[in-house]
PDB file of N, CA and C in Angstrom:
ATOM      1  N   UNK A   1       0.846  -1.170   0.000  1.00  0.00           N
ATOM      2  CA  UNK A   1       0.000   0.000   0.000  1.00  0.00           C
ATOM      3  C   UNK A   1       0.895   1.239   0.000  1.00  0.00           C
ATOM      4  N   UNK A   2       0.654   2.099  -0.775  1.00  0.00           N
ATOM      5  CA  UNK A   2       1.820   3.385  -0.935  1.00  0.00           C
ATOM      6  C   UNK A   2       0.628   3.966   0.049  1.00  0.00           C
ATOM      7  N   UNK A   3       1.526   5.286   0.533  1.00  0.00           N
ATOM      8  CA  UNK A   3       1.209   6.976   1.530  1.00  0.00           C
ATOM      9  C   UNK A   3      -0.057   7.141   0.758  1.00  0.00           C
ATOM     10  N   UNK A   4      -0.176   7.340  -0.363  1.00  0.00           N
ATOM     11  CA  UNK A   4      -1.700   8.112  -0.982  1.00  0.00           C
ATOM     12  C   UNK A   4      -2.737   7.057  -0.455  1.00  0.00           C
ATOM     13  N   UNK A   5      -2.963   5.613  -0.414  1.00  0.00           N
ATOM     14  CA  UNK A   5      -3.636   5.450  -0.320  1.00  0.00           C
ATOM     15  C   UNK A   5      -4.136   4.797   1.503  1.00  0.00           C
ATOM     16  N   UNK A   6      -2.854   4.639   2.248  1.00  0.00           N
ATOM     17  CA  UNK A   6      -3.052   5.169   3.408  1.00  0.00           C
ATOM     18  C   UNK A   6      -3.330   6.361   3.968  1.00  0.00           C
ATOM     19  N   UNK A   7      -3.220   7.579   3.418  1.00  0.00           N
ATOM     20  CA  UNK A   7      -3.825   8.690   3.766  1.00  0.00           C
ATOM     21  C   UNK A   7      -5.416   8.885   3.367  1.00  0.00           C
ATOM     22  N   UNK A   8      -5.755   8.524   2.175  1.00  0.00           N
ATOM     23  CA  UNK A   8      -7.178   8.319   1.861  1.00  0.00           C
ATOM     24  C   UNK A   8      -7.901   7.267   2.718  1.00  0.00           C
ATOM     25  N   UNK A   9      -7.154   6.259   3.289  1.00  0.00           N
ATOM     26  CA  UNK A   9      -7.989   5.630   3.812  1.00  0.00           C
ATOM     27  C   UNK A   9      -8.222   6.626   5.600  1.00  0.00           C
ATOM     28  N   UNK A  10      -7.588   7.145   6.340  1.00  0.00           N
ATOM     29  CA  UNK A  10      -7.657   7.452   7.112  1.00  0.00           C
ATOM     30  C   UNK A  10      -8.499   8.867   7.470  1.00  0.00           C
ATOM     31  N   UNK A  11      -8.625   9.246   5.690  1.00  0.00           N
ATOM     32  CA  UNK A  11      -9.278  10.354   5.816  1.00  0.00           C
ATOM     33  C   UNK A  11     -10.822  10.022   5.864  1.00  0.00           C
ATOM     34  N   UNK A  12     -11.218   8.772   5.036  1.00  0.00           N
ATOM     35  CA  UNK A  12     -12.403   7.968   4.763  1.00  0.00           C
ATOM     36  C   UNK A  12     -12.654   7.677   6.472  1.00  0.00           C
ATOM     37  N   UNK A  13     -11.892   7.091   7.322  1.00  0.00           N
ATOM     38  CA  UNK A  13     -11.969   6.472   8.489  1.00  0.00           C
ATOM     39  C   UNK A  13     -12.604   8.002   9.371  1.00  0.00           C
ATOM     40  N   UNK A  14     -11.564   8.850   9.038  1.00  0.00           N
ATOM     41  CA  UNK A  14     -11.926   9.912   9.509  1.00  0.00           C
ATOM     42  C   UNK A  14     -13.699  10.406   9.707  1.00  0.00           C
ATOM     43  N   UNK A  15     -14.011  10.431   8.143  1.00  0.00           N
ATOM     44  CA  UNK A  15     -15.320  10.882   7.947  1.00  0.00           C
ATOM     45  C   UNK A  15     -15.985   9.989   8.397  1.00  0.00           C
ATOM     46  N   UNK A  16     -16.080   8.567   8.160  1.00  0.00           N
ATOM     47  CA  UNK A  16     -16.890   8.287   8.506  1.00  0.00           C
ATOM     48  C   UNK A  16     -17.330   8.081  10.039  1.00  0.00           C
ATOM     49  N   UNK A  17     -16.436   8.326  10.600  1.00  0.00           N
ATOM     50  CA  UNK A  17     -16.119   8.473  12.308  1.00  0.00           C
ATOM     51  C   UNK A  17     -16.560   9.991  12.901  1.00  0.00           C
ATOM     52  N   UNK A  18     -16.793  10.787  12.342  1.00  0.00           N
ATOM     53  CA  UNK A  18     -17.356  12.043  12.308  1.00  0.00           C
ATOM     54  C   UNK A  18     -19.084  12.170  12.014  1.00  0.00           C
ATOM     55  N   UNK A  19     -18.980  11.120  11.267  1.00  0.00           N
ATOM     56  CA  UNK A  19     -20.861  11.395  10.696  1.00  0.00           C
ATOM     57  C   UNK A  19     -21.051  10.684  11.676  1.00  0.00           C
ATOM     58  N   UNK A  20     -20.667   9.455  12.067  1.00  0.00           N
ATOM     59  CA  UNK A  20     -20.777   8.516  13.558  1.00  0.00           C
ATOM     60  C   UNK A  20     -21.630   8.962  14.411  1.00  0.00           C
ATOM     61  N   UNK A  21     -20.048   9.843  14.808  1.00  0.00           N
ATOM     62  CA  UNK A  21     -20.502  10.608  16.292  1.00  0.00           C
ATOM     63  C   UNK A  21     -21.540  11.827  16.194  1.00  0.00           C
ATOM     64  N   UNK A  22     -21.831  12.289  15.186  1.00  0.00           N
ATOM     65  CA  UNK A  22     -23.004  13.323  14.976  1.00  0.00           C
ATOM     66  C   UNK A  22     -24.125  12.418  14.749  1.00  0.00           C
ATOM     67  N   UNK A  23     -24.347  11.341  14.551  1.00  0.00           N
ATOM     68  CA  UNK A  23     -25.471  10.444  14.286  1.00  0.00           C
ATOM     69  C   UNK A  23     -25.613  10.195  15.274  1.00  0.00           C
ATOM     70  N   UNK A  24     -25.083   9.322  16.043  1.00  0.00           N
ATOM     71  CA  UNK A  24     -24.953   9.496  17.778  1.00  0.00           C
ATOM     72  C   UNK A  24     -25.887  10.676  18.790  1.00  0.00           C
ATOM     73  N   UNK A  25     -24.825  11.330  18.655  1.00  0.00           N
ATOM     74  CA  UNK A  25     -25.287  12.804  19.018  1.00  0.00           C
ATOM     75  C   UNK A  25     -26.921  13.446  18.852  1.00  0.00           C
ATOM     76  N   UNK A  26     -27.221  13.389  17.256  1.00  0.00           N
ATOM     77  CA  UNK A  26     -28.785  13.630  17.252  1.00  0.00           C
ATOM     78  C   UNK A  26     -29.519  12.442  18.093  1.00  0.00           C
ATOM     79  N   UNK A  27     -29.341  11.312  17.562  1.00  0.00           N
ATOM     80  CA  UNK A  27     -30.124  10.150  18.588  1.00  0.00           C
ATOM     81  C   UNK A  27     -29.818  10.337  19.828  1.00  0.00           C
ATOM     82  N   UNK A  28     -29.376  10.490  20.404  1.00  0.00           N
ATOM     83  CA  UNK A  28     -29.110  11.255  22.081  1.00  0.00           C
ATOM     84  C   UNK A  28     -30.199  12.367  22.283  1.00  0.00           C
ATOM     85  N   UNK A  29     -30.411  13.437  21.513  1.00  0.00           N
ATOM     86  CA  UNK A  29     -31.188  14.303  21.625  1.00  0.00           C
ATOM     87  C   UNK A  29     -32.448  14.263  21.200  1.00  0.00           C
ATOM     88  N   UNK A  30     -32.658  12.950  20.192  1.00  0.00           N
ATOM     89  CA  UNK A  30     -34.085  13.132  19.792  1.00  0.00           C
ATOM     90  C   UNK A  30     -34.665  12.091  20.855  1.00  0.00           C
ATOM     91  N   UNK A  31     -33.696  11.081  21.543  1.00  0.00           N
ATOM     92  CA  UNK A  31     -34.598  10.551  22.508  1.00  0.00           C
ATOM     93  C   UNK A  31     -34.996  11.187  24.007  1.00  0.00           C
ATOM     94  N   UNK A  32     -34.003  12.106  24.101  1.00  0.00           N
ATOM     95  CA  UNK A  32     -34.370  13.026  25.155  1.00  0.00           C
ATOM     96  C   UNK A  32     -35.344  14.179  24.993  1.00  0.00           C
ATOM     97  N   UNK A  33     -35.209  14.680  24.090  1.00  0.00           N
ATOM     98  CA  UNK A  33     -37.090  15.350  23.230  1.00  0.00           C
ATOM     99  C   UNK A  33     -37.900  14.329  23.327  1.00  0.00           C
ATOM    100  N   UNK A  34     -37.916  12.981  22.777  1.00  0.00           N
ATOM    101  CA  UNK A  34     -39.232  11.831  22.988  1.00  0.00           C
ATOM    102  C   UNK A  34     -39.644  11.837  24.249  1.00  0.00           C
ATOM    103  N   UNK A  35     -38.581  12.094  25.539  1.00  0.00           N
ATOM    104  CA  UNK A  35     -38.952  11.444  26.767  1.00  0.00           C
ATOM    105  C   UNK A  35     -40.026  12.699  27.032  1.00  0.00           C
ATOM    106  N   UNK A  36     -38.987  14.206  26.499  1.00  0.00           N
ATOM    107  CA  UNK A  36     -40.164  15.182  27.278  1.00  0.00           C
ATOM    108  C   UNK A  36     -40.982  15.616  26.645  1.00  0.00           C
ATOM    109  N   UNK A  37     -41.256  15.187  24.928  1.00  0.00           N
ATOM    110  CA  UNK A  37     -42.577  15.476  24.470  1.00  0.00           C
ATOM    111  C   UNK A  37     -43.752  14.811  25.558  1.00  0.00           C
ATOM    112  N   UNK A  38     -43.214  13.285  25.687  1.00  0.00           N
ATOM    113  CA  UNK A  38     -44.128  12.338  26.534  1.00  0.00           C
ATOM    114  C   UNK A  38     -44.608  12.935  27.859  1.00  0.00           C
ATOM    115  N   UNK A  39     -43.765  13.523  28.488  1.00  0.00           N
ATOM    116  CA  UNK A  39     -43.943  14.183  29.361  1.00  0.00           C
ATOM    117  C   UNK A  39     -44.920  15.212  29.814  1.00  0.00           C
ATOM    118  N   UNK A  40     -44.944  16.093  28.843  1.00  0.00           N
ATOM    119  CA  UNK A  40     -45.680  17.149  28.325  1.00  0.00           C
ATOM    120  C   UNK A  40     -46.908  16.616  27.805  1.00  0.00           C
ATOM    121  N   UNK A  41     -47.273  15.557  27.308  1.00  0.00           N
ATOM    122  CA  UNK A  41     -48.114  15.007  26.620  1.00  0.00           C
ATOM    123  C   UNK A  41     -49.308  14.380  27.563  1.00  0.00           C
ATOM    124  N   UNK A  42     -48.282  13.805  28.552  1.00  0.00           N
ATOM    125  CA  UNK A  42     -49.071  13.579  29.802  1.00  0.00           C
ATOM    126  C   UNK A  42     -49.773  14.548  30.584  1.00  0.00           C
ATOM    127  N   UNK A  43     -49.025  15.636  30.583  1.00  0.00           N
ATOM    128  CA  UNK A  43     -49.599  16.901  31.759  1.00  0.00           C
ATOM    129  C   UNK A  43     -50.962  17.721  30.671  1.00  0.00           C
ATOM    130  N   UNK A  44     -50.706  17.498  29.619  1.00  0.00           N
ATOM    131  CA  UNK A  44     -51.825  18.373  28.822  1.00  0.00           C
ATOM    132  C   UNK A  44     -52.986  17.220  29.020  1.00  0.00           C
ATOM    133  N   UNK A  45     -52.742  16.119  29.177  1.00  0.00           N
ATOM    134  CA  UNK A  45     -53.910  15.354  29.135  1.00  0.00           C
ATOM    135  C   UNK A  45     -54.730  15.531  30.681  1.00  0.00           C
ATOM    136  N   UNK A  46     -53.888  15.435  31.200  1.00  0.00           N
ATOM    137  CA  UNK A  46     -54.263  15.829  32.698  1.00  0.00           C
ATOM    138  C   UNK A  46     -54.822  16.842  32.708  1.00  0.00           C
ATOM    139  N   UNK A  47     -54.304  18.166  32.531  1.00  0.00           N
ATOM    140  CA  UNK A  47     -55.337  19.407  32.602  1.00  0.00           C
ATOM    141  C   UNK A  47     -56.282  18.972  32.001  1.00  0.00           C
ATOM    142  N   UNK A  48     -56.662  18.291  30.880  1.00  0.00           N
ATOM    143  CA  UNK A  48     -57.572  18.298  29.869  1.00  0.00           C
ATOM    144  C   UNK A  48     -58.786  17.293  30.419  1.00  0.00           C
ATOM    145  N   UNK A  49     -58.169  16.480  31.430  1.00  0.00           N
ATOM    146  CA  UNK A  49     -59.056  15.861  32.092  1.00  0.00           C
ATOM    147  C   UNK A  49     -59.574  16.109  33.275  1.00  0.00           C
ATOM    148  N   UNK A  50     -58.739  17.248  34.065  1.00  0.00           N
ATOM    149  CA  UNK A  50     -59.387  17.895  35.038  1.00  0.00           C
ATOM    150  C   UNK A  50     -60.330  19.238  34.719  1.00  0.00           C
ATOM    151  N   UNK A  51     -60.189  19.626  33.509  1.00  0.00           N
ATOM    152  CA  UNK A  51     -61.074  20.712  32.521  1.00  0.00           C
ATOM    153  C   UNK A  51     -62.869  20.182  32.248  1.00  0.00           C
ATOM    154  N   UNK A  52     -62.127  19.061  32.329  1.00  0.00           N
ATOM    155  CA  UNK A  52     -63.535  18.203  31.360  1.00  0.00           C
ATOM    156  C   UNK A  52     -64.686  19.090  32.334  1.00  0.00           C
ATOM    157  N   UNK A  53     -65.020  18.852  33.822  1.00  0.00           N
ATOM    158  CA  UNK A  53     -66.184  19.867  34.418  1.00  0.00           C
ATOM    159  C   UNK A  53     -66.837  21.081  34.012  1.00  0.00           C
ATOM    160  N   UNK A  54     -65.698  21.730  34.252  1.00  0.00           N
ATOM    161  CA  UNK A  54     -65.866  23.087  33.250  1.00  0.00           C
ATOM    162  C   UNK A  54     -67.322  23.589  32.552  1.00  0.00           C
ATOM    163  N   UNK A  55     -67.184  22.666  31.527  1.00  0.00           N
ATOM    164  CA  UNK A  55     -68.105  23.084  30.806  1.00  0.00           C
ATOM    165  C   UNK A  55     -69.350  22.855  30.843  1.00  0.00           C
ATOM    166  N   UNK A  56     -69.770  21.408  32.173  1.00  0.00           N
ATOM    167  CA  UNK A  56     -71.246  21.707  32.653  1.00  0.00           C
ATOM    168  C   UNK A  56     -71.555  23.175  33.652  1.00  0.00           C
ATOM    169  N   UNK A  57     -70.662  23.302  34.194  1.00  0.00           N
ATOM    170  CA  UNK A  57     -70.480  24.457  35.496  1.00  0.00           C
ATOM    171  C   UNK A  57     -70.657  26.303  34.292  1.00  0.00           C
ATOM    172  N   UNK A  58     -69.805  26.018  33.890  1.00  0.00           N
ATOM    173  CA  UNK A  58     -70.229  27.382  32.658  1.00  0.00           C
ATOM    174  C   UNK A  58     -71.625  27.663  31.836  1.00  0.00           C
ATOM    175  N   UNK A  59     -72.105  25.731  31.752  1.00  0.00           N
ATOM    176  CA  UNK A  59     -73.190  25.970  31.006  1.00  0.00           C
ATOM    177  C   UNK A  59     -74.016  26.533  32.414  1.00  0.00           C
ATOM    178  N   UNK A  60     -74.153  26.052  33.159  1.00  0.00           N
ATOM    179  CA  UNK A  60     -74.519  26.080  34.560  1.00  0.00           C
ATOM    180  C   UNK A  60     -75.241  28.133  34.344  1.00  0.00           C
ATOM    181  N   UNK A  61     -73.700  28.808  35.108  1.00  0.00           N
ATOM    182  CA  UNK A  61     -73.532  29.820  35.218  1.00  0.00           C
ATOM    183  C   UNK A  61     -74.085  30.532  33.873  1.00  0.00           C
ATOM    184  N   UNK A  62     -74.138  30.558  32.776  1.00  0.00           N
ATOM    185  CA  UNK A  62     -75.156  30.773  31.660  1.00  0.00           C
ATOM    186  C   UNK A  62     -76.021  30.944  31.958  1.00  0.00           C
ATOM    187  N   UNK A  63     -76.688  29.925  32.472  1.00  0.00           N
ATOM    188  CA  UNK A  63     -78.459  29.948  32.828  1.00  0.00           C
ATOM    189  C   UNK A  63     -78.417  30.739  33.599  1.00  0.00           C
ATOM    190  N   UNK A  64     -77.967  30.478  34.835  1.00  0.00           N
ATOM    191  CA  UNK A  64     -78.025  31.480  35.769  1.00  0.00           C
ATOM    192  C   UNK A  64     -78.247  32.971  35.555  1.00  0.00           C
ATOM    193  N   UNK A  65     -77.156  32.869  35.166  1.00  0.00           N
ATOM    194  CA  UNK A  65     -77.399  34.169  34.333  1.00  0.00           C
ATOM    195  C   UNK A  65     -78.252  35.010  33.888  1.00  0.00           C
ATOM    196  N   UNK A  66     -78.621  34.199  32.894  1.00  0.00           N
ATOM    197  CA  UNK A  66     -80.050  34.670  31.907  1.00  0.00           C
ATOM    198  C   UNK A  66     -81.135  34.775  32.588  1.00  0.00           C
ATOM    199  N   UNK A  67     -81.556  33.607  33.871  1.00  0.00           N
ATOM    200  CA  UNK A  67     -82.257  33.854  34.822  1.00  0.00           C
ATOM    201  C   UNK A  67     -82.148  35.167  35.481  1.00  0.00           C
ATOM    202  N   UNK A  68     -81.162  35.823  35.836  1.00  0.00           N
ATOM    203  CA  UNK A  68     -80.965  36.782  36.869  1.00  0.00           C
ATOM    204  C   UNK A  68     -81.419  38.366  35.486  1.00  0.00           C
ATOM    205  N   UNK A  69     -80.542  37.971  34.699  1.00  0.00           N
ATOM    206  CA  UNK A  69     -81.224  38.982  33.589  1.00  0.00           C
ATOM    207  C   UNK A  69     -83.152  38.660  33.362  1.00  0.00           C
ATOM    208  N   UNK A  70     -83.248  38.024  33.235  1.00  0.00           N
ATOM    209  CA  UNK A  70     -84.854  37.744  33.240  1.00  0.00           C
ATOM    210  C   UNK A  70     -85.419  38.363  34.289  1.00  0.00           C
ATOM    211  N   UNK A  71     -84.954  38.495  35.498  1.00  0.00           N
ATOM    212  CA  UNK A  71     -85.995  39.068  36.581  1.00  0.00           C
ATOM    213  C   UNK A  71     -85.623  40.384  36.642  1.00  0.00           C
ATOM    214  N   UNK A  72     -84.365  40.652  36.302  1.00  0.00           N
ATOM    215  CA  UNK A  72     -83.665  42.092  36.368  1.00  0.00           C
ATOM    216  C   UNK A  72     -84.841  43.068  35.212  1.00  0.00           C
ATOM    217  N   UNK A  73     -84.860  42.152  34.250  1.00  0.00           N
ATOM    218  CA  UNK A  73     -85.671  42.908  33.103  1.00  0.00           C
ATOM    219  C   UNK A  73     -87.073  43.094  33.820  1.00  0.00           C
ATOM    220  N   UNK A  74     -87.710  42.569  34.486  1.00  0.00           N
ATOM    221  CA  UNK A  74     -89.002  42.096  35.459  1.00  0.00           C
ATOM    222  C   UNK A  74     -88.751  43.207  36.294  1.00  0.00           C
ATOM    223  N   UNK A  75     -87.942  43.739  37.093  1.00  0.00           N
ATOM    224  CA  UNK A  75     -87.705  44.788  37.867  1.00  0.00           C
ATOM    225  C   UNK A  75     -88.044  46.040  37.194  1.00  0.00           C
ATOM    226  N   UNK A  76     -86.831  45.879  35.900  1.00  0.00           N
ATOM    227  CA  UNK A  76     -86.745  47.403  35.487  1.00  0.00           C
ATOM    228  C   UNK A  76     -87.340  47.543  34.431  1.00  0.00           C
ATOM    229  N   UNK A  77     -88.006  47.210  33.939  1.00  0.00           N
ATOM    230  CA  UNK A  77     -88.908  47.304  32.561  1.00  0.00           C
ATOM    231  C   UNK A  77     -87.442  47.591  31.473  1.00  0.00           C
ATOM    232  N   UNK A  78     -88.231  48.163  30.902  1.00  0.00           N
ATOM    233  CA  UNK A  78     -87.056  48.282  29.320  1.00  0.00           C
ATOM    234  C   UNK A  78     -86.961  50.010  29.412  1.00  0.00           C
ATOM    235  N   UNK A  79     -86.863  50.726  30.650  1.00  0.00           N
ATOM    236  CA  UNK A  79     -86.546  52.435  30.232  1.00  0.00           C
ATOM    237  C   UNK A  79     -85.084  51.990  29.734  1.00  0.00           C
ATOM    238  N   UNK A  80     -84.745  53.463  30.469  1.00  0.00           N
ATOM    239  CA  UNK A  80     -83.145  53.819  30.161  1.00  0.00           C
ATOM    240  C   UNK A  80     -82.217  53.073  30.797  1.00  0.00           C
ATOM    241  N   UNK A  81     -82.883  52.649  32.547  1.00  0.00           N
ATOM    242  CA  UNK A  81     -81.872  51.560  33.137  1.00  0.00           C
ATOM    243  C   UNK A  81     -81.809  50.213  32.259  1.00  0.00           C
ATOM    244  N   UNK A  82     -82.455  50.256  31.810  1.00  0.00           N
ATOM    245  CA  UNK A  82     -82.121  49.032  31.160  1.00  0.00           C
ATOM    246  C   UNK A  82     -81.396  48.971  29.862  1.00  0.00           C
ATOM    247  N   UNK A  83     -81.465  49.834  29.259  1.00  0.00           N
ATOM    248  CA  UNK A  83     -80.527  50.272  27.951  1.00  0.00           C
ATOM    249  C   UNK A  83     -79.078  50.330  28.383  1.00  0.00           C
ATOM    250  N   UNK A  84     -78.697  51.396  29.771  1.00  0.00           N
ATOM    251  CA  UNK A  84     -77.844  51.466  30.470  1.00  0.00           C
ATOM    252  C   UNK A  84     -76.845  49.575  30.546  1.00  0.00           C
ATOM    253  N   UNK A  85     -77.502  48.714  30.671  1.00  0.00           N
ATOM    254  CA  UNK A  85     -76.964  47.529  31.464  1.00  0.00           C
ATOM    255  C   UNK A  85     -76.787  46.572  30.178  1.00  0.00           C
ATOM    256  N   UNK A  86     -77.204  46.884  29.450  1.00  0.00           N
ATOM    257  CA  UNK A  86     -77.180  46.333  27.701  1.00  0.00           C
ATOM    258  C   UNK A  86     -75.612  47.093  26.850  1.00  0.00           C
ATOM    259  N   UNK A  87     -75.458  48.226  27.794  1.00  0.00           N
ATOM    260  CA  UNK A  87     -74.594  49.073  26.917  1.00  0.00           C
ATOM    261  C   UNK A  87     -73.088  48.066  26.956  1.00  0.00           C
ATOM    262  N   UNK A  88     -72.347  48.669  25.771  1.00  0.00           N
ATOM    263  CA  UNK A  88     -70.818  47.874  26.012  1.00  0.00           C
ATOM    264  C   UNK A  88     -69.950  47.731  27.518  1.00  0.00           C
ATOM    265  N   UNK A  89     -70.058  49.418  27.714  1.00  0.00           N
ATOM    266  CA  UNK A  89     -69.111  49.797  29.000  1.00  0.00           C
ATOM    267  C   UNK A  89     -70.402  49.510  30.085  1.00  0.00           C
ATOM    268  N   UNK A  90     -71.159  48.840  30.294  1.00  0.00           N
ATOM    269  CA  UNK A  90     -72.161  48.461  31.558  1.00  0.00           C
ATOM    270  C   UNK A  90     -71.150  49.043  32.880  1.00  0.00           C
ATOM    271  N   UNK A  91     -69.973  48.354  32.639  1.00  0.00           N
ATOM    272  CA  UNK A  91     -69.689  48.143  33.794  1.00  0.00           C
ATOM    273  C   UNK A  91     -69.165  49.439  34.434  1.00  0.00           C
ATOM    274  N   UNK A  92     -68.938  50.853  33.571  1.00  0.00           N
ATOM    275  CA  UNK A  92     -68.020  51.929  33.834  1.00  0.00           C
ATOM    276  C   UNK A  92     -69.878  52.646  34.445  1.00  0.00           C
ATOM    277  N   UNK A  93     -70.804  52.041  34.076  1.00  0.00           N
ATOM    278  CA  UNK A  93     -72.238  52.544  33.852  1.00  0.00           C
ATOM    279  C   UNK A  93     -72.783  52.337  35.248  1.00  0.00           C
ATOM    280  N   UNK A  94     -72.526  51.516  35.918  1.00  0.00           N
ATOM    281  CA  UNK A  94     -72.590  51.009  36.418  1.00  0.00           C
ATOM    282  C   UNK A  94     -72.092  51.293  38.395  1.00  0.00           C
ATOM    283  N   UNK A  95     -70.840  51.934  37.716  1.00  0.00           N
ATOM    284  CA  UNK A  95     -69.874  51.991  38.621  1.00  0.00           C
ATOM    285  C   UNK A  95     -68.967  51.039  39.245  1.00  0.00           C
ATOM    286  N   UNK A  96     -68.466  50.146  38.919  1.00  0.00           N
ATOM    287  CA  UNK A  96     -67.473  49.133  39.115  1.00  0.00           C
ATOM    288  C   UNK A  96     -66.295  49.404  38.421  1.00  0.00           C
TER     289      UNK A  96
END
């Protein structure tokens, strides 16, 4: 084997010992992203399952609502207070 082609081979050895360890390297990191996508994946499910209530309790508070507007309207007929409480800024209307 002459120098040229011991040097080509070591340069070959080289590279390919370089893409190696960077191949390496990403697989190191994409399994440590897998662990904490999983991670993360878990906790969103969790909120998402302690959320689930929510939305009878809102529908809930809705009614309520509309109830309390229903008698409010029963109080005040439809003058100006009541235009007043319909308005955008109610609440500056209001005083709060």
């Amino acid at each position: 084997m002459g120098l040229a082609t011991v040097v080509t081979l070591i340069g070959v050895f080289l590279g390919v010992g370089a893409v190696a360890l960077y191949l390496i390297i990403i697989a190191y990191t994409l399994n440590k992203v897998s662990f904490t996508v999983g991670t993360v994946l878990i906790g969103v499910r969790s909120i998402a399952s302690q959320c689930e209530p929510i939305g009878a309790v809102v529908g809930d508070i809705h009614r309520q609502t509309q109830a309390i507007e229903g008698a409010l309207s029963g109080l005040l007929g439809d003058g100006p207070s009541r235009r007043a409480l319909r308005a955008p800024g109610r609440a500056r209307a209001l005083g709060a």
